[in-house]
N, C-alpha and C. Protein backbone atom coordinates (compact mmCIF):
# COMPACT_ATOMS: atom_id res chain seq x y z
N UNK A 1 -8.62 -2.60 14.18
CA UNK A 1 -8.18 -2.80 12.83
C UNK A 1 -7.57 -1.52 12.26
N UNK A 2 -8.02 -0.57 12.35
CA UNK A 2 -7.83 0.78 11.90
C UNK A 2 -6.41 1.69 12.95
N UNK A 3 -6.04 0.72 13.99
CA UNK A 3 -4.99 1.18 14.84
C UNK A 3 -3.58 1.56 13.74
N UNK A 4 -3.61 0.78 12.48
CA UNK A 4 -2.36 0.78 12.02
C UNK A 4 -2.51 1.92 11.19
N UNK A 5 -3.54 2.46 10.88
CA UNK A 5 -3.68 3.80 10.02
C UNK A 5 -3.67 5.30 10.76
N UNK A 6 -3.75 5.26 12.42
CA UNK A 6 -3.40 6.06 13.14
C UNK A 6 -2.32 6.52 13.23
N UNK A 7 -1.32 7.01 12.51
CA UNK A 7 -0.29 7.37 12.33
C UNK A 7 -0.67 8.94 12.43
N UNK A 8 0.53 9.96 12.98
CA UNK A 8 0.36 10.84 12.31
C UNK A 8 0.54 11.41 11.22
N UNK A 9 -0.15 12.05 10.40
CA UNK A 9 -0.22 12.48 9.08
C UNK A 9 0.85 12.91 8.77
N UNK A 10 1.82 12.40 7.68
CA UNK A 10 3.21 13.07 7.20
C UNK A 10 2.74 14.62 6.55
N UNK A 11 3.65 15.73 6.94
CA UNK A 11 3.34 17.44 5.99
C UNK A 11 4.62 17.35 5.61
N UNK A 12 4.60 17.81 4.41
CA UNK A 12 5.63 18.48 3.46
C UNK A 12 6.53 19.67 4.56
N UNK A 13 7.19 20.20 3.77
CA UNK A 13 8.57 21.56 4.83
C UNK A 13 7.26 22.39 5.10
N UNK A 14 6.73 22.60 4.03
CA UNK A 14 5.42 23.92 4.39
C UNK A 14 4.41 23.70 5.19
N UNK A 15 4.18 22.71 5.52
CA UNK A 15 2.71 22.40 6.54
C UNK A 15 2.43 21.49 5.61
N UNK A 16 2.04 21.25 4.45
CA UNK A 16 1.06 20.97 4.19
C UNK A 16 0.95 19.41 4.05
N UNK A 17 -0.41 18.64 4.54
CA UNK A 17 -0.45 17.59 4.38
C UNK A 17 0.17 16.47 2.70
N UNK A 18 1.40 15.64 2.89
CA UNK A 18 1.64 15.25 1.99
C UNK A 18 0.70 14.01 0.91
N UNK A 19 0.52 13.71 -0.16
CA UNK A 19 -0.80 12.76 -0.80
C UNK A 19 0.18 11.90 -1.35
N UNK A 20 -0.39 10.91 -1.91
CA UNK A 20 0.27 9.73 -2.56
C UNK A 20 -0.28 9.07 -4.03
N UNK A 21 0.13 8.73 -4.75
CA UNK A 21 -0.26 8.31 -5.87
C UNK A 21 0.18 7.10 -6.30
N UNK A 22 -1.27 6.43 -7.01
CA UNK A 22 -0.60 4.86 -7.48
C UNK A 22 -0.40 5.20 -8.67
N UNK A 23 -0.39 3.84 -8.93
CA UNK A 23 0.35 3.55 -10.69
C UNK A 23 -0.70 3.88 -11.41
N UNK A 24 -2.27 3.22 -10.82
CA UNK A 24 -3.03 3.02 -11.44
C UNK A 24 -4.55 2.67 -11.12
N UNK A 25 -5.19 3.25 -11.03
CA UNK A 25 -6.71 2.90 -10.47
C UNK A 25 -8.00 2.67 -11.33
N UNK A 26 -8.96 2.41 -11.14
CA UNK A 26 -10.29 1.43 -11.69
C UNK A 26 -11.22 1.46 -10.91
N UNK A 27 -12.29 0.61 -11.11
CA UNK A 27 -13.46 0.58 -10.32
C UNK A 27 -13.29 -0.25 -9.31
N UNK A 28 -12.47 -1.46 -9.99
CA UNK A 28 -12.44 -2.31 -8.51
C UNK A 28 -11.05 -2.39 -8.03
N UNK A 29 -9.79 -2.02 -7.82
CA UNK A 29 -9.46 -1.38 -6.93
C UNK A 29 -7.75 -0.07 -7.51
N UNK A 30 -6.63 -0.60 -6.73
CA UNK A 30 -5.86 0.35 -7.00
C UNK A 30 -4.54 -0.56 -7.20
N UNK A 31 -3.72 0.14 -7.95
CA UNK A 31 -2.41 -0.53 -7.89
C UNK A 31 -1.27 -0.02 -8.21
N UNK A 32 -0.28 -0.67 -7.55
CA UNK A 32 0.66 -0.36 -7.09
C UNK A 32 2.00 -0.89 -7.15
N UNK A 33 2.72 -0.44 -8.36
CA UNK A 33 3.93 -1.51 -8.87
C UNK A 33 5.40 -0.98 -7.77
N UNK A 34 6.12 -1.98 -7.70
CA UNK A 34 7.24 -1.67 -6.93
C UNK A 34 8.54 -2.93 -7.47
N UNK A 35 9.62 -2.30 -7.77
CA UNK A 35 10.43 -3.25 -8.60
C UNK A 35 11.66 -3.22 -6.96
N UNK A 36 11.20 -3.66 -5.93
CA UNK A 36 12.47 -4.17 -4.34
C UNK A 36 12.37 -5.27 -4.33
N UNK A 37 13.16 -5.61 -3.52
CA UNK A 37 13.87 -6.87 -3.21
C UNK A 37 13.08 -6.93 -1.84
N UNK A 38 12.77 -5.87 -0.72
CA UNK A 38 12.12 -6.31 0.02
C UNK A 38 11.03 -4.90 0.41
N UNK A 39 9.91 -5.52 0.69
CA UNK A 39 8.84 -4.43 0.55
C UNK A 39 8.22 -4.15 1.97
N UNK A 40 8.09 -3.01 2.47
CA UNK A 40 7.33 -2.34 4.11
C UNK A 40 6.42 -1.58 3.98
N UNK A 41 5.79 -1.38 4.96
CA UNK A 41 4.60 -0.83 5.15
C UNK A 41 5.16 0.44 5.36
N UNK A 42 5.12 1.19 4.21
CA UNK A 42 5.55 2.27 3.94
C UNK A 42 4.60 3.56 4.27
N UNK A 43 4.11 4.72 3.93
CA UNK A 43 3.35 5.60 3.98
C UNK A 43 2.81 5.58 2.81
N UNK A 44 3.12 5.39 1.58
CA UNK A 44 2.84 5.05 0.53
C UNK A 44 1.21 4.15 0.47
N UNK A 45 2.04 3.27 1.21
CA UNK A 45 1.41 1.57 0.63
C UNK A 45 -0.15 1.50 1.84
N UNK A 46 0.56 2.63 3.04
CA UNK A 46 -0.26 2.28 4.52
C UNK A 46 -2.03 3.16 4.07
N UNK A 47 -1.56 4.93 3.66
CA UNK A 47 -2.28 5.32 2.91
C UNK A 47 -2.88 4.90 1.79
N UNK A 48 -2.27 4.37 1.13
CA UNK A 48 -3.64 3.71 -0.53
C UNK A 48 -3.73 2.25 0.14
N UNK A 49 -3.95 1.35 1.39
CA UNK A 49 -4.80 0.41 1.81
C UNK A 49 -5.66 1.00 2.38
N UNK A 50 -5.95 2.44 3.05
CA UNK A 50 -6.86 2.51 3.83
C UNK A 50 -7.61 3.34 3.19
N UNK A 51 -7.18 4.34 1.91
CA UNK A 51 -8.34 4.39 0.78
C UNK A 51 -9.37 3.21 0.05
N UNK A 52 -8.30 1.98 0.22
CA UNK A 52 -9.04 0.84 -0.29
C UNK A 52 -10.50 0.15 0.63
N UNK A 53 -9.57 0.25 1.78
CA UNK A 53 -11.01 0.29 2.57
C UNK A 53 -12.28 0.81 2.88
N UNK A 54 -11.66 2.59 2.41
CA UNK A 54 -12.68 3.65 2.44
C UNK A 54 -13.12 3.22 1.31
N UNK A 55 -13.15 2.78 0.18
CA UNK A 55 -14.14 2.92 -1.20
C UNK A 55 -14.28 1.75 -1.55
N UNK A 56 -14.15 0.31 -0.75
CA UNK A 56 -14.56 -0.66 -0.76
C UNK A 56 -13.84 -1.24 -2.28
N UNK A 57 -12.71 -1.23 -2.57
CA UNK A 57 -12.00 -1.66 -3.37
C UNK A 57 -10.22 -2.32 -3.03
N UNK A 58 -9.63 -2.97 -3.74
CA UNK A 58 -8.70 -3.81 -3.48
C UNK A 58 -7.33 -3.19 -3.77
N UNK A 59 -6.41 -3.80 -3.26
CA UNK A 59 -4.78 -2.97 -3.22
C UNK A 59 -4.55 -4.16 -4.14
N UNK A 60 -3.39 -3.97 -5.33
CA UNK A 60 -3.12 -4.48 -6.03
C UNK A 60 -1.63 -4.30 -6.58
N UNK A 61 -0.61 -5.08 -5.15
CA UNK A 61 0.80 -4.99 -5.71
C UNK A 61 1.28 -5.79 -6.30
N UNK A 62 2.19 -5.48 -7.26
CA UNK A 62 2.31 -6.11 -8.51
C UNK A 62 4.29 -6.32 -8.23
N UNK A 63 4.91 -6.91 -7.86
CA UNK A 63 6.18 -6.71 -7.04
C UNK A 63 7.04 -8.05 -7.73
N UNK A 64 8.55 -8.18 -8.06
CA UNK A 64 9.06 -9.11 -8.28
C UNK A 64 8.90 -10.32 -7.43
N UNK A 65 9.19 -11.63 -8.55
CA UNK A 65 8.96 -12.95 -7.70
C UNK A 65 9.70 -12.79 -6.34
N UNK A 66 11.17 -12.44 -6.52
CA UNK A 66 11.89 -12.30 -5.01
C UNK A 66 11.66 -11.48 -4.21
N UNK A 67 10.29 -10.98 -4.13
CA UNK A 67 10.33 -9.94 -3.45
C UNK A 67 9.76 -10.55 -1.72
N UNK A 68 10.65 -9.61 -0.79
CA UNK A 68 10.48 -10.47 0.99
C UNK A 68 9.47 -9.45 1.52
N UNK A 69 8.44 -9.62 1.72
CA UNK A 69 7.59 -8.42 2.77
C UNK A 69 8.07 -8.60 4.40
N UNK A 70 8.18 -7.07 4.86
CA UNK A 70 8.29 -6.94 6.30
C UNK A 70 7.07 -7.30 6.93
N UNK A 71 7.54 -7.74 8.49
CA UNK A 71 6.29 -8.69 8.80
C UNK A 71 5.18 -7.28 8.95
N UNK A 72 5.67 -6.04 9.87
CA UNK A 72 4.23 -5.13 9.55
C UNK A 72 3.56 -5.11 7.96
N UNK A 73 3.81 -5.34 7.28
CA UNK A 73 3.17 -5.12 5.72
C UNK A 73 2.41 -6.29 5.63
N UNK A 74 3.00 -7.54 6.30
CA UNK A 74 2.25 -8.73 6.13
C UNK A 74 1.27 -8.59 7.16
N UNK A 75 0.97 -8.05 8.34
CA UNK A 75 -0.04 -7.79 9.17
C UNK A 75 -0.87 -7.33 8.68
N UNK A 76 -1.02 -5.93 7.68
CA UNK A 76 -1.21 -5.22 7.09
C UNK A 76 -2.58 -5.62 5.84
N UNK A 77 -1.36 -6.39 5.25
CA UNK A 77 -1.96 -7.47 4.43
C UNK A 77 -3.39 -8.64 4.68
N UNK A 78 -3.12 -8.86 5.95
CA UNK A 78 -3.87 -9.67 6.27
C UNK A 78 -5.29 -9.19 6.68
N UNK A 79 -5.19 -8.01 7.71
CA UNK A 79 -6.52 -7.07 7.46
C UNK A 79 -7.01 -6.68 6.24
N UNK A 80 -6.43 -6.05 5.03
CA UNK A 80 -7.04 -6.12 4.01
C UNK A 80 -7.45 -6.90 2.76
N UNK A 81 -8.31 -6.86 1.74
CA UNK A 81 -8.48 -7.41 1.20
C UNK A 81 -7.33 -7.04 -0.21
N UNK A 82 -6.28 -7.88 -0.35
CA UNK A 82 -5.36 -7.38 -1.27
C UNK A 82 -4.76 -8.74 -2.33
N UNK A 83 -4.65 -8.27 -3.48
CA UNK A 83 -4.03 -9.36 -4.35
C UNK A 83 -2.28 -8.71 -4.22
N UNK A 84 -1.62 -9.95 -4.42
CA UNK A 84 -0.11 -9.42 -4.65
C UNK A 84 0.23 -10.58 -5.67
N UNK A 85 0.55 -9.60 -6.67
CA UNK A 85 1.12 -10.32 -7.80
C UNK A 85 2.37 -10.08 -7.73
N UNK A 86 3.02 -11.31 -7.72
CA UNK A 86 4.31 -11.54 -8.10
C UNK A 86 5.08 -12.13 -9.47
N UNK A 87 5.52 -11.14 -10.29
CA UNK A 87 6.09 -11.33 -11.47
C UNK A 87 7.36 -11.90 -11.60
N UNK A 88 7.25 -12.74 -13.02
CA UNK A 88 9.19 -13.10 -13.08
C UNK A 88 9.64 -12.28 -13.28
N UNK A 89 10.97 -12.28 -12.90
CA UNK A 89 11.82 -11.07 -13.11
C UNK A 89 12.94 -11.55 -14.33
């Protein structure tokens, strides 16, 4: 399950390990707005699911109605426990 978070760690020009930030976090979980047309399992999105897992809380993308996920994001998806809200646009 955890194969897809084995990535190596993205560093900034200087070394240093790069971090990521959501929109917005809580007790029960994190979220994460994105206004594309089609959405991937980004470094972004790959990192704050597997914080979600570490602290036993939920990914919470919030993405236009048209929005197409790449099938890795939908794999992705399916290991975790995640709401995806899809808004009208």
């Amino acid at each position: 399950m955890f194969g897809l978070f084995k990535r190596k760690a993205k560093r900034s020009p200087s070394g240093t390990p790069r971090a990521v930030l959501a929109d917005a976090v809580n007790e029960r979980g994190i979220y994460l707005i994105k206004k594309v047309r089609r959405l991937t399992a980004t470094y972004q999105i790959r990192l704050l699911a597997y914080m979600c897992l570490k602290e036993n809380k939920q990914l919470v993308l919030i993405v236009p109605a048209d929005c197409v996920f790449d099938d890795a994001l939908e794999s992705l998806m399916r290991l975790c426990r995640w709401i995806v809200r899809q808004e009208m646009t």
